[in-house]
Protein backbone atom coordinates (compact mmCIF):
# COMPACT_ATOMS: atom_id res chain seq x y z
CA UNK A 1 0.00 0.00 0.00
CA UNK A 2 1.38 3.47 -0.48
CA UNK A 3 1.81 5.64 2.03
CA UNK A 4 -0.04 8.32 0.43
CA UNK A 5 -3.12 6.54 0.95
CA UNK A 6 -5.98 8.09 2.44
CA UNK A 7 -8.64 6.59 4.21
CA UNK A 8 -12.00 7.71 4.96
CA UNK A 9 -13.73 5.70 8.22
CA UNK A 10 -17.42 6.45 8.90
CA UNK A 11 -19.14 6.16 12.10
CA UNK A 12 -22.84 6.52 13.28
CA UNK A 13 -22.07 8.26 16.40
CA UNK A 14 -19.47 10.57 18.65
CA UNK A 15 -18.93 7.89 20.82
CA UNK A 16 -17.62 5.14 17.95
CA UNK A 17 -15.64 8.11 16.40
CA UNK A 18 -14.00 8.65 19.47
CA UNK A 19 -13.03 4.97 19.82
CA UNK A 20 -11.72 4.62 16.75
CA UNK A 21 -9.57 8.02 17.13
CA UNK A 22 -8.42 6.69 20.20
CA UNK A 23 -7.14 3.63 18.84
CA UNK A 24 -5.39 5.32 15.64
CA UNK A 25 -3.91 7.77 18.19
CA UNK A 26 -1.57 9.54 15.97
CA UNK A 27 -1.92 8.44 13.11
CA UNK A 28 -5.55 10.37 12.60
CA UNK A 29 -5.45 13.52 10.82
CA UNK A 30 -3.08 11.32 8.57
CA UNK A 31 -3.87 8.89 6.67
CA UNK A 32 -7.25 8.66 8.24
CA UNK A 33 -10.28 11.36 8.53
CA UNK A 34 -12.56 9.82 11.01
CA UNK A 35 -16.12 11.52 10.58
CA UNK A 36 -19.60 10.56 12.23
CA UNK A 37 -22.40 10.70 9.57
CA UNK A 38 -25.81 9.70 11.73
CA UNK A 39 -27.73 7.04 12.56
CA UNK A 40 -29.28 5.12 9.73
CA UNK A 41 -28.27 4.03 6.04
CA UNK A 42 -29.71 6.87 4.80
CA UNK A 43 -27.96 8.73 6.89
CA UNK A 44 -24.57 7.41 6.00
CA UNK A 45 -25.15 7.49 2.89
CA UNK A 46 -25.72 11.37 2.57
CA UNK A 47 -23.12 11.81 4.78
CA UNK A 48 -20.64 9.81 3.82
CA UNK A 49 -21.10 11.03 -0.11
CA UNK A 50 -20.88 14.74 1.18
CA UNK A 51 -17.75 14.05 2.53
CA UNK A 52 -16.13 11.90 -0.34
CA UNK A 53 -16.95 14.98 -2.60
CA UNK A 54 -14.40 17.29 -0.34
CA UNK A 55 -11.40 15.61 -1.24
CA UNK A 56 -10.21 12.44 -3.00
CA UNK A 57 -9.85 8.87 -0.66
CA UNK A 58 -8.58 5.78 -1.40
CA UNK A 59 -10.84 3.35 0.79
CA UNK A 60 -14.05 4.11 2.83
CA UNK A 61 -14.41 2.04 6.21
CA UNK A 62 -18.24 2.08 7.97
CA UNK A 63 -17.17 1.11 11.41
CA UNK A 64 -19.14 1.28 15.03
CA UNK A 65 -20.67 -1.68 17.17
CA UNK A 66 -23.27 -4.07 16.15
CA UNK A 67 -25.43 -6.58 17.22
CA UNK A 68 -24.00 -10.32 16.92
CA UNK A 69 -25.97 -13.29 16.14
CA UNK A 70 -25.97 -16.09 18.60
CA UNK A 71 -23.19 -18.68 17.57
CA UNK A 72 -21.43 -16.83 15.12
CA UNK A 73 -19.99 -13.58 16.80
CA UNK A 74 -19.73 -12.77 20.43
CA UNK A 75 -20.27 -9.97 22.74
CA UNK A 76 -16.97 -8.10 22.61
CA UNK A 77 -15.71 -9.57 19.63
CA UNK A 78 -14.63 -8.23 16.44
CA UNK A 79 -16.87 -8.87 12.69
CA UNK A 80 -15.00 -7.68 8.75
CA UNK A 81 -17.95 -7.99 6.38
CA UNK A 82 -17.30 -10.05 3.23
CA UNK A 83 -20.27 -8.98 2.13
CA UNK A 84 -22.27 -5.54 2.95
CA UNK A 85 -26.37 -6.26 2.36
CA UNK A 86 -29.07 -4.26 2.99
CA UNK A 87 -31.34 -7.32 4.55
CA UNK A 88 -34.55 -5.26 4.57
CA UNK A 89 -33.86 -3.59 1.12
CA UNK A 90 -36.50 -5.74 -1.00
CA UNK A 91 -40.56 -6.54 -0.94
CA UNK A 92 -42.92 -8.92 1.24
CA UNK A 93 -44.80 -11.30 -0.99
CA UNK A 94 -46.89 -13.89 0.02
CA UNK A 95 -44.39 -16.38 -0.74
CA UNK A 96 -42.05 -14.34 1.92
CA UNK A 97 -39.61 -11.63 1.31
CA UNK A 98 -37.70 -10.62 -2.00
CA UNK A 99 -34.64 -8.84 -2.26
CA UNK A 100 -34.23 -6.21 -4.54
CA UNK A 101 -31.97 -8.33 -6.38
CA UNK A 102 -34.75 -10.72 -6.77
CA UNK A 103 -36.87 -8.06 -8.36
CA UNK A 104 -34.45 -7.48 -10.98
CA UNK A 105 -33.95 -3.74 -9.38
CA UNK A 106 -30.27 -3.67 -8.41
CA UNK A 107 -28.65 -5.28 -5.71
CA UNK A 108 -29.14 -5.49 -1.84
CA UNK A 109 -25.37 -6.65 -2.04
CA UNK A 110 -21.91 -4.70 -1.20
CA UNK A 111 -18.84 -7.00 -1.94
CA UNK A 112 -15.90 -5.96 0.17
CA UNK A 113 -12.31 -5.70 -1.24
CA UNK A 114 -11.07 -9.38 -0.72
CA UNK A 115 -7.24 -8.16 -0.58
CA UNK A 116 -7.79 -5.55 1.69
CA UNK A 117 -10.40 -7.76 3.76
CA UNK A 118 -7.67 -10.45 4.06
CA UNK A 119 -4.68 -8.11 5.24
CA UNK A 120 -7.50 -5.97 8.04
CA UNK A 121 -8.20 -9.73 9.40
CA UNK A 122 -5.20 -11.15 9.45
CA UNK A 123 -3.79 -7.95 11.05
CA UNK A 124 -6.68 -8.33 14.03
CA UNK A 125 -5.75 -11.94 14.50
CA UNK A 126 -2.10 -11.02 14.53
CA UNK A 127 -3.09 -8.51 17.70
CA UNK A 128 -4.33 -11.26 19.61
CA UNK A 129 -8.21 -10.03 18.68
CA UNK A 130 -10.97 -12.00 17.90
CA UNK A 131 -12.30 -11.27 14.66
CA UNK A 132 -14.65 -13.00 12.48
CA UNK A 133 -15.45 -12.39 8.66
CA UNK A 134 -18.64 -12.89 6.95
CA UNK A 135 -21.65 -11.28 5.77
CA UNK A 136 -22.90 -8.00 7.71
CA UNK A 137 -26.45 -6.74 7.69
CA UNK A 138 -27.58 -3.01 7.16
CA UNK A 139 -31.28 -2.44 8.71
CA UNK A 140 -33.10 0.40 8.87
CA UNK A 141 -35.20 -0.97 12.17
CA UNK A 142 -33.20 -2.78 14.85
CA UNK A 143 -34.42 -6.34 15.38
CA UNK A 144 -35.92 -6.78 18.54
CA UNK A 145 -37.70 -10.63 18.62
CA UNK A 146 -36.40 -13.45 18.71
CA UNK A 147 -38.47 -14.66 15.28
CA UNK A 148 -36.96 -12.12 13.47
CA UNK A 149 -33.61 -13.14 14.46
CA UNK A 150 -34.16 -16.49 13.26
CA UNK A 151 -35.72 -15.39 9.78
CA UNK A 152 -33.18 -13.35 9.26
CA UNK A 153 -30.43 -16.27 9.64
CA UNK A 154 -32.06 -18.45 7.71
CA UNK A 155 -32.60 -15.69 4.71
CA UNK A 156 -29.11 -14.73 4.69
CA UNK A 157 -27.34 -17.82 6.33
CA UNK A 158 -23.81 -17.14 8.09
CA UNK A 159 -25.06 -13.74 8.97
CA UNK A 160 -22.67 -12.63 11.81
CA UNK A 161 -24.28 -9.29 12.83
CA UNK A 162 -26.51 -6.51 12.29
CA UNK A 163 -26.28 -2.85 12.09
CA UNK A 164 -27.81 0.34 10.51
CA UNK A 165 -24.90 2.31 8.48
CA UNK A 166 -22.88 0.43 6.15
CA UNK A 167 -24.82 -0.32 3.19
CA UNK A 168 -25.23 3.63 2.97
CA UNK A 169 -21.95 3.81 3.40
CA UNK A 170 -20.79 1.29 0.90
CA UNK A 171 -23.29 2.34 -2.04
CA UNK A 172 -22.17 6.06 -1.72
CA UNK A 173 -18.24 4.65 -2.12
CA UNK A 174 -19.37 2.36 -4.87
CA UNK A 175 -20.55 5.51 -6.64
CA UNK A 176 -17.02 7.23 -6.50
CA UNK A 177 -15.92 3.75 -7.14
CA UNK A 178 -13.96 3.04 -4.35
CA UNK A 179 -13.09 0.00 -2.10
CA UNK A 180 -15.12 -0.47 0.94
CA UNK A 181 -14.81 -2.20 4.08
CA UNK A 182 -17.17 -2.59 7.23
CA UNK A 183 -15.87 -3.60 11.00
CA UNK A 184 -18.08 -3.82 13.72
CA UNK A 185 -17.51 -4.82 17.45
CA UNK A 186 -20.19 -6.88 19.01
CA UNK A 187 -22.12 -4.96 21.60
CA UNK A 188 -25.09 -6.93 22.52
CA UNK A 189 -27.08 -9.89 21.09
CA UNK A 190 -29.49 -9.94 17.89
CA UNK A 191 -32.84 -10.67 19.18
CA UNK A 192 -34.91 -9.20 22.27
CA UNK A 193 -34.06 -5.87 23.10
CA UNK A 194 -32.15 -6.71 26.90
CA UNK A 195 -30.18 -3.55 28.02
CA UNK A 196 -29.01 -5.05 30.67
CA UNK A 197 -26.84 -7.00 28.48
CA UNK A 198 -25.20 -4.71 26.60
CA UNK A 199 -22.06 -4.46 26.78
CA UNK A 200 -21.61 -1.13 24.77
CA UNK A 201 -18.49 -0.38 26.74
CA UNK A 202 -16.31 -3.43 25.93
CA UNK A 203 -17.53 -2.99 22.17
CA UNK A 204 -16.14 0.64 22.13
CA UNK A 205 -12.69 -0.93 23.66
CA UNK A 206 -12.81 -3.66 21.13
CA UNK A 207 -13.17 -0.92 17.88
CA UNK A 208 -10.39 1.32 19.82
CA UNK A 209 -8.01 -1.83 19.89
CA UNK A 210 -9.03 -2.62 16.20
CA UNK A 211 -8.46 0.57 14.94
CA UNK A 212 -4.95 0.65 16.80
CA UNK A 213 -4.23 -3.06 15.34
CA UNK A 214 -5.10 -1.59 11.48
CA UNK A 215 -3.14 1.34 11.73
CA UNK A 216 -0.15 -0.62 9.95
CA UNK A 217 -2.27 -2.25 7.04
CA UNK A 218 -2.53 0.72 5.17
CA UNK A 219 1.23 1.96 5.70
């Protein structure tokens, strides 16, 4: 990678930017503009496309915490999307839900940069963190049932975790045709809404110590 690479990482909120910041320490301001864009894929996709038209970037990175689906990623723990989908991007019929890929209207579907996927997780591992890749969801309502949960596993099978920004994030770098990436630290569980379970605090440390872990991929 050349060192003149510049990397644009989206968050929802303060609170994820200032985990992420944390972790690049000082390397931000660098190679990396760390931004907040809202809550939402709509959201982060205005956002993030207002920013790419400032200046020219190399990469775009949606990154915050996430919920984790039960067996796949755990509270605390670290998810790379392979693949970006917007799960609720699509029509109910009564034969159950389409996508809009289905509907022959586009695609629901963000492929991340395999190369660059491969060097962020083995990076992670090499830091001791535990990381899992696979596909990440982009919802527009939090899921909050158990039923839910399970129809959205079966639909989109190896699902690892759901969260609201980076489809919006990934469509507005596929317009400026760019590479796109999505990491997410596990927070709480997919499913009913418990509170008392979240662990929003350990996520934030988790995204701080991946951010610090990635700072060398893109050197």
């Amino acid at each position: 990678m050349s060192e003149s690479m510049h990397i644009l990482i989206v968050t929802a909120v303060a609170a994820e930017r200032d985990a992420v910041l944390r972790g690049l320490g000082d390397a931000s301001g660098d190679r990396f503009d760390v931004r907040s864009v809202g809550v939402g894929p709509a959201a982060a996709a205005a956002g993030t496309a207002m920013i790419l038209a400032e200046r020219s970037y190399d990469l775009v990175i949606s990154a915050g915490i996430a919920g984790g689906f039960r067996g796949g990623a755990e509270l605390g723990e670290l998810v790379l999307a392979d693949r970006i989908i917007a799960a609720d991007l699509g029509a109910e019929t009564p034969d159950g839900f389409e996508s809009v890929d289905e509907l022959g209207f586009g695609s629901a579907v963000v492929e991340s940069d395999p190369v660059l996927l491969a060097r962020c997780q083995e990076a992670l591992q090499a830091a001791g963190l535990a990381v899992h890749t696979g596909p990440v969801l982009t919802l527009s309502t939090v899921t909050g049932t158990a039923d839910t949960a399970e129809l959205l596993s079966r639909r989109i099978p190896g699902a690892l975790a759901e969260a609201m920004e980076g489809y919006g994030a990934a469509v507005a770098a596929q317009a400026r045709s760019l590479p796109v990436l999505e990491l997410r630290a596990i927070s709480n569980h997919v499913g009913p809404r418990d509170r008392l379970a979240w662990r929003i605090k350990e996520a934030l440390d988790a995204l701080a110590d991946a951010s610090a872990a990635l700072k060398g991929v893109f050197a």
